[in-house]
N, C-alpha and C. Protein backbone atom coordinates (compact mmCIF):
# COMPACT_ATOMS: atom_id res chain seq x y z
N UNK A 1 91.79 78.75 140.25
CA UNK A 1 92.39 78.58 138.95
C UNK A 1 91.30 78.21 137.94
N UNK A 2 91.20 78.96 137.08
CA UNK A 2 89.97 78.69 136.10
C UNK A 2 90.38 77.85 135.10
N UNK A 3 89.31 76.59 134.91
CA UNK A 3 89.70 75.58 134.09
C UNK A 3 89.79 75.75 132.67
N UNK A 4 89.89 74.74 131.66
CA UNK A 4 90.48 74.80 130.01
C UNK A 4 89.46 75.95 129.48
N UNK A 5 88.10 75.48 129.58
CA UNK A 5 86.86 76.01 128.67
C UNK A 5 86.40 77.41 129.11
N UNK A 6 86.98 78.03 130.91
CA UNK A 6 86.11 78.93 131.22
C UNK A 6 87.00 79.85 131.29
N UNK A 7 87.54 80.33 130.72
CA UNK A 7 88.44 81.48 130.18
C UNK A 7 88.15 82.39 129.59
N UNK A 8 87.78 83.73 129.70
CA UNK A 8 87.69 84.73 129.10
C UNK A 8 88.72 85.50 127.90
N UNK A 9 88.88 84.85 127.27
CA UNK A 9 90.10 86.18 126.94
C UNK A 9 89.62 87.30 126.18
N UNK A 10 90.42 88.17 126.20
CA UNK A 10 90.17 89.54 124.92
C UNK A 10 90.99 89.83 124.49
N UNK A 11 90.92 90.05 122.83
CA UNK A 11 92.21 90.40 122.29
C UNK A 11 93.00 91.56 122.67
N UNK A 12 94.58 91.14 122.51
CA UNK A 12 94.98 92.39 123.22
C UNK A 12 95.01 93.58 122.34
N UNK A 13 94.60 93.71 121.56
CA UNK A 13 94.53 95.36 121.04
C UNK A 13 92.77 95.68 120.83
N UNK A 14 92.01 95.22 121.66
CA UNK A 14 90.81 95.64 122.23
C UNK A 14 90.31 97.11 122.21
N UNK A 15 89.20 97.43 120.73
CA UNK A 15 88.89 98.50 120.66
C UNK A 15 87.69 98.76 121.45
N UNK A 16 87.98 100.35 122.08
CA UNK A 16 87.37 100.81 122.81
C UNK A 16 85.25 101.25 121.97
N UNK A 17 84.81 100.95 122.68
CA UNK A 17 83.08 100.97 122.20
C UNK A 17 82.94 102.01 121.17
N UNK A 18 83.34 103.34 121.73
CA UNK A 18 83.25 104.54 121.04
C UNK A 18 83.79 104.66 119.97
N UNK A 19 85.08 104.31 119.86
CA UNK A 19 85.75 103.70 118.82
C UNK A 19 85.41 102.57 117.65
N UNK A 20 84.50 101.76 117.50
CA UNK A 20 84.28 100.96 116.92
C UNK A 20 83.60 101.23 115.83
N UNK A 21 83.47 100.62 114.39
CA UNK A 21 82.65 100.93 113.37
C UNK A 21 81.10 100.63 113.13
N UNK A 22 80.74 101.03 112.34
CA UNK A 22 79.29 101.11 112.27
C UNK A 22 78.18 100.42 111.59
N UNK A 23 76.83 99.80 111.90
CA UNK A 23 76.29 98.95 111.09
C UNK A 23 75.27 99.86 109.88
N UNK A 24 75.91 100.07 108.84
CA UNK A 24 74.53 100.35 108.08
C UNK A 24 73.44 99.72 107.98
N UNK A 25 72.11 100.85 108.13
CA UNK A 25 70.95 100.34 108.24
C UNK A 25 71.15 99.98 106.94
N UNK A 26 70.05 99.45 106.49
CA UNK A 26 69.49 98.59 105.12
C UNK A 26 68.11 99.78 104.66
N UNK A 27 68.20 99.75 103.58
CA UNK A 27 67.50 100.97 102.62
C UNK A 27 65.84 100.59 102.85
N UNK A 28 65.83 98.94 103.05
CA UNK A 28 64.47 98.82 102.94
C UNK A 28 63.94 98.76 104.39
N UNK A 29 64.92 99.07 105.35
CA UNK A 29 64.63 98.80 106.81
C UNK A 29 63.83 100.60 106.57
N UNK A 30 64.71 101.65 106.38
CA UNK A 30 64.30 102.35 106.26
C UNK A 30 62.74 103.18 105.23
N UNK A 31 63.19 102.50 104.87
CA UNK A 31 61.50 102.72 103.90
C UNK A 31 60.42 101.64 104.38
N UNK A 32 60.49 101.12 105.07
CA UNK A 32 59.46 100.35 106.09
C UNK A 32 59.10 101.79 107.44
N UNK A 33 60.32 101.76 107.80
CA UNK A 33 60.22 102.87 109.00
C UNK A 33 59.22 104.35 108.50
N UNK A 34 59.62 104.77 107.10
CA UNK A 34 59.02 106.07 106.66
C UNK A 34 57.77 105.76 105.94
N UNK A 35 57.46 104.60 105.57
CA UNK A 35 56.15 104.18 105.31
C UNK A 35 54.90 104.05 106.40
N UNK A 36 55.57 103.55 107.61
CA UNK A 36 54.94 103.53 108.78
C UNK A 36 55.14 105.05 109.34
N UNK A 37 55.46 105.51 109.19
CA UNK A 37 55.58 106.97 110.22
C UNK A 37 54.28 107.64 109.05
N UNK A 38 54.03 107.35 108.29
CA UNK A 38 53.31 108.21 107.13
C UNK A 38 51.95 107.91 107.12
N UNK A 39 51.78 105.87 107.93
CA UNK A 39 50.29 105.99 107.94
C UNK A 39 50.28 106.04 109.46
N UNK A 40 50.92 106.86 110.35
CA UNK A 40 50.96 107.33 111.78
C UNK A 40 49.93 108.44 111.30
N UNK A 41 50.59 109.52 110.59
CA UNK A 41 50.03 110.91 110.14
C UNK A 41 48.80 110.40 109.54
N UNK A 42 48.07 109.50 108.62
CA UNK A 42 47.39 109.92 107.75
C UNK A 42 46.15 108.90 108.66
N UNK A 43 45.95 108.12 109.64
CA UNK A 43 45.14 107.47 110.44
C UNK A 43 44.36 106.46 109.21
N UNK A 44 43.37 106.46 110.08
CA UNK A 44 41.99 105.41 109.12
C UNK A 44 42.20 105.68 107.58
N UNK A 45 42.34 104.86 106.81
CA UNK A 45 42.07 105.00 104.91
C UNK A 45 40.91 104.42 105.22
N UNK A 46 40.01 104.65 103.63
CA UNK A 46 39.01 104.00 103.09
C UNK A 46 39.05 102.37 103.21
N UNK A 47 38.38 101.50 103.56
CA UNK A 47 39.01 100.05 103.05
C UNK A 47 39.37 99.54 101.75
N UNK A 48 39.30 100.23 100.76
CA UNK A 48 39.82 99.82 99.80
C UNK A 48 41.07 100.62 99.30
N UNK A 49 41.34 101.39 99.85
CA UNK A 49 43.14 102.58 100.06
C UNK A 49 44.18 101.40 99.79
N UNK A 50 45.19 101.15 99.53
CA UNK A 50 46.32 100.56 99.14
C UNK A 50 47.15 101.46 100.19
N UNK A 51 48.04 100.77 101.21
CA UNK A 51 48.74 101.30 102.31
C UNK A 51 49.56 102.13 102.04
N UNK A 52 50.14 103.04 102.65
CA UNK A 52 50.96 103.95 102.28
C UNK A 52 53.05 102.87 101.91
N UNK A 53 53.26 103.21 100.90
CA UNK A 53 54.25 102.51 100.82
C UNK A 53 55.81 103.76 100.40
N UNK A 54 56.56 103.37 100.66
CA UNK A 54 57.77 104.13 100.47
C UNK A 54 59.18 103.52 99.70
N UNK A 55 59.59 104.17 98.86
CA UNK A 55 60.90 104.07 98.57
C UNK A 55 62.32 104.87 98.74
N UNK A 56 63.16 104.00 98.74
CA UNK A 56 64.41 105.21 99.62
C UNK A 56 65.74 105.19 99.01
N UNK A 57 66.61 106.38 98.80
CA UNK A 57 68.30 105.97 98.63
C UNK A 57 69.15 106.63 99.80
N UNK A 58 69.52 105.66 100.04
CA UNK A 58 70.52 106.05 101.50
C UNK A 58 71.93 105.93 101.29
N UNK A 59 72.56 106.71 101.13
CA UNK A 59 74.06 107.16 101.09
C UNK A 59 74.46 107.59 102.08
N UNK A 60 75.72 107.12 102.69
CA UNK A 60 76.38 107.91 104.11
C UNK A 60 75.05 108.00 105.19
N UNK A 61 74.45 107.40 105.51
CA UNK A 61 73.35 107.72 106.53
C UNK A 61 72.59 108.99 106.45
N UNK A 62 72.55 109.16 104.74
CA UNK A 62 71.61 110.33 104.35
C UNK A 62 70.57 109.84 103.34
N UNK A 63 69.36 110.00 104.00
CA UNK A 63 68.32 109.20 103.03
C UNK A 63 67.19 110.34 102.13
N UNK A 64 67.35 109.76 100.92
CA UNK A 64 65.98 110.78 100.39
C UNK A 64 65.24 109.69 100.10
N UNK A 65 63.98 109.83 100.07
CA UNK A 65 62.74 109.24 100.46
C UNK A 65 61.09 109.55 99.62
N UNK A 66 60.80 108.50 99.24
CA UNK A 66 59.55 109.21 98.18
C UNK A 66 58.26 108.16 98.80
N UNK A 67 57.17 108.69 99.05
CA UNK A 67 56.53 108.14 99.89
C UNK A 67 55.20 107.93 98.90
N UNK A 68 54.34 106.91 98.94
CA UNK A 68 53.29 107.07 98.06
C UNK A 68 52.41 106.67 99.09
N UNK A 69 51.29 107.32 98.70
CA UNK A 69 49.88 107.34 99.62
C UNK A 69 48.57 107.86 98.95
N UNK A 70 47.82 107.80 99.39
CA UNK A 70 46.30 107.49 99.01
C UNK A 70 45.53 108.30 100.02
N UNK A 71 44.68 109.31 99.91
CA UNK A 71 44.18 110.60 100.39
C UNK A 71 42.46 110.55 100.61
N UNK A 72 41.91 110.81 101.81
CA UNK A 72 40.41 111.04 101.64
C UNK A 72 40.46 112.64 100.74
N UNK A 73 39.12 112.41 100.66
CA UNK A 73 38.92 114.10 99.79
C UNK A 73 37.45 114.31 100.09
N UNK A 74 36.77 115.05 100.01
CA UNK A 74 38.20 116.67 100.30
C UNK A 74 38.90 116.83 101.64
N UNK A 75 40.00 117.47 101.70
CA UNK A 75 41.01 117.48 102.68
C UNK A 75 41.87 118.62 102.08
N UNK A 76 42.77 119.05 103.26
CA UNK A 76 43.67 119.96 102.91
C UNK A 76 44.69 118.92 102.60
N UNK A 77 44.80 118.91 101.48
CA UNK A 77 45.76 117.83 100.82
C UNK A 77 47.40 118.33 101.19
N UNK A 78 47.58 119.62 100.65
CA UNK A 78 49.02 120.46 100.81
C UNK A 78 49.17 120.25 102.15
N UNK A 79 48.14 120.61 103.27
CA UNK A 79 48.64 120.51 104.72
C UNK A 79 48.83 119.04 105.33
N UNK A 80 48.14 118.24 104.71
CA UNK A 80 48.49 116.56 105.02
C UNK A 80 49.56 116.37 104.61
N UNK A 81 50.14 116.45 103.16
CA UNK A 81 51.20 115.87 102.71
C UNK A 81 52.78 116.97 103.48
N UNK A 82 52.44 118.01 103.83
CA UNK A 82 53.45 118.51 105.14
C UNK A 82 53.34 117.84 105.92
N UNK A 83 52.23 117.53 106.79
CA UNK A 83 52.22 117.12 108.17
C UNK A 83 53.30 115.39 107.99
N UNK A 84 53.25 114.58 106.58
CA UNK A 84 53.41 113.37 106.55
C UNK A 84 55.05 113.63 105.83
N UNK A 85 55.62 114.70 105.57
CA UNK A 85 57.12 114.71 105.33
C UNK A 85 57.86 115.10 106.60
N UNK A 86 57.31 116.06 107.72
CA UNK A 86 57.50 116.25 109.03
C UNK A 86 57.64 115.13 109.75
N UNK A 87 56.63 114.25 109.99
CA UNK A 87 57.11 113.20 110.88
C UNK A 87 57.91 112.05 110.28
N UNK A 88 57.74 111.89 108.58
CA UNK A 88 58.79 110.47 108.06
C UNK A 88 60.02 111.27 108.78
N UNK A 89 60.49 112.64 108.77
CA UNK A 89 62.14 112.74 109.03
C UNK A 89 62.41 112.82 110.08
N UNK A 90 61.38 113.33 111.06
CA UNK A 90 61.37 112.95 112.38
C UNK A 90 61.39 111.24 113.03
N UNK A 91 60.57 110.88 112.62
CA UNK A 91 60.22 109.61 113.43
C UNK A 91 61.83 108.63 112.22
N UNK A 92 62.06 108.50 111.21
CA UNK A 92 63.12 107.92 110.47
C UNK A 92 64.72 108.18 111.17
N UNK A 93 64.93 109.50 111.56
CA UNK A 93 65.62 110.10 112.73
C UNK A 93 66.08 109.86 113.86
N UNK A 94 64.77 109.38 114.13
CA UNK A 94 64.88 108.80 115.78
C UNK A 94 65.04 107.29 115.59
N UNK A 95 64.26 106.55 114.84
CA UNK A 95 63.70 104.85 114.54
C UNK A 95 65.77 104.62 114.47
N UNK A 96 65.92 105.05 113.59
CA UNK A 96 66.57 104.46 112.10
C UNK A 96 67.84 105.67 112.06
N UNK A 97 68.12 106.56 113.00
CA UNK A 97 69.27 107.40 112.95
C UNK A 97 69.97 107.85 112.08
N UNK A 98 69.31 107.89 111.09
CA UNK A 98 69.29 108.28 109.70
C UNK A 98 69.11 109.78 109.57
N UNK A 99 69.82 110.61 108.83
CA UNK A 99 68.92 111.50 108.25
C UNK A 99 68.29 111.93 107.03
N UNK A 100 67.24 112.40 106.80
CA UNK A 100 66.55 112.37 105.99
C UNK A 100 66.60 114.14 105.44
N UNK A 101 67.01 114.40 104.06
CA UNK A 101 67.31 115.61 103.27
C UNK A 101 66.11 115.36 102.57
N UNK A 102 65.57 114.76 102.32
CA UNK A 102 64.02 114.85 101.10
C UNK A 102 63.28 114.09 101.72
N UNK A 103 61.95 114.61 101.64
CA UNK A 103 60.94 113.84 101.27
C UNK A 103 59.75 114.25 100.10
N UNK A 104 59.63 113.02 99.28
CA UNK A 104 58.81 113.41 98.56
C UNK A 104 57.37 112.84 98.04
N UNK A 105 56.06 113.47 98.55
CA UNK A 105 55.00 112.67 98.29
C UNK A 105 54.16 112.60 97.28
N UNK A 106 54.01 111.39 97.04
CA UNK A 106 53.40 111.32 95.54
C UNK A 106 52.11 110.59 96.13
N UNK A 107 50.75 111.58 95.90
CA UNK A 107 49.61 111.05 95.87
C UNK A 107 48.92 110.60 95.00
N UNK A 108 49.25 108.85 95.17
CA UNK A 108 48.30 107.99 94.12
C UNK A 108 46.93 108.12 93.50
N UNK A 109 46.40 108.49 94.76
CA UNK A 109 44.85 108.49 94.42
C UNK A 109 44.48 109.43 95.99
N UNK A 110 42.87 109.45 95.20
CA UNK A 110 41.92 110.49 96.25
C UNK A 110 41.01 109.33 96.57
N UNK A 111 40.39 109.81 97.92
CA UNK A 111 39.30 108.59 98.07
C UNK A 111 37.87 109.55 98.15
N UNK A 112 36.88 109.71 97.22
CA UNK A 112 35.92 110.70 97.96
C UNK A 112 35.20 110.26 98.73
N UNK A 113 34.76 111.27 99.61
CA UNK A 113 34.67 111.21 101.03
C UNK A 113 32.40 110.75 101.17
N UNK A 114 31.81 111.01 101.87
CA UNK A 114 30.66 111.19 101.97
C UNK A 114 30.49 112.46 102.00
N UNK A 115 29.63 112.92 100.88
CA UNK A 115 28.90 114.13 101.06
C UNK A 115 27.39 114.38 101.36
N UNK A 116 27.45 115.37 102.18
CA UNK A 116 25.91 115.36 103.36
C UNK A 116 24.60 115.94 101.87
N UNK A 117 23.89 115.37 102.13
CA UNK A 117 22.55 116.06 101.32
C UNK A 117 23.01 115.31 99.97
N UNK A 118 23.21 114.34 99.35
CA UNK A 118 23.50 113.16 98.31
C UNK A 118 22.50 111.98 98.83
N UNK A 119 22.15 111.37 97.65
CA UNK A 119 21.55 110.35 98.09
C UNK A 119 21.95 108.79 97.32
């Protein structure tokens, strides 16, 4: 016979798991997530680069997304800033089960690079 305190109960109209409602992520959880997936893609900055940072609007678990970042140069800039809208909707997707309809990158700045035969 189980005593006063060790009682389990469950309510009796006990909804089933599958059934249950849902936690919206938080807008800035997600623009943390697509900020980080962005300096996944873009590796080492200059030390003086300002981190890649992101802003987001998430409606219905549909997020558009504007990402700002800071670029060595020269570089295939057009093919970086693909490679870094590919994985925010991928990796935001998977993180954050979100989906992502936009991304859009706005490059702050260039960093120039070392050029050979300069002194």
């Amino acid at each position: 016979m189980p005593t006063a305190g060790s009682e389990t109960r469950r309510p009796a109209t006990a909804v089933a798991p599958g059934e249950r409602g849902a936690v919206p992520v938080a807008a800035r959880v997600v623009a943390k997530t697509a900020a980080q997936a962005a300096r996944e893609v873009l590796g080492p900055l200059p030390k003086d680069a300002v981190p890649s940072h992101a802003t987001v609007a998430v409606h219905h678990d549909i997020a558009r997304v504007r990402v700002h970042l800071e670029l060595d140069h020269p570089s295939d800039i057009g093919a970086r800033c693909a490679a870094v809208r590919r994985h925010v909707v991928e990796r935001v997707g998977a993180l954050v089960d979100t989906e992502v309809r936009e991304v859009v990158v706005h490059v702050e700045r260039l960093h120039p690079g070392r050029t050979q035969g300069r002194a």
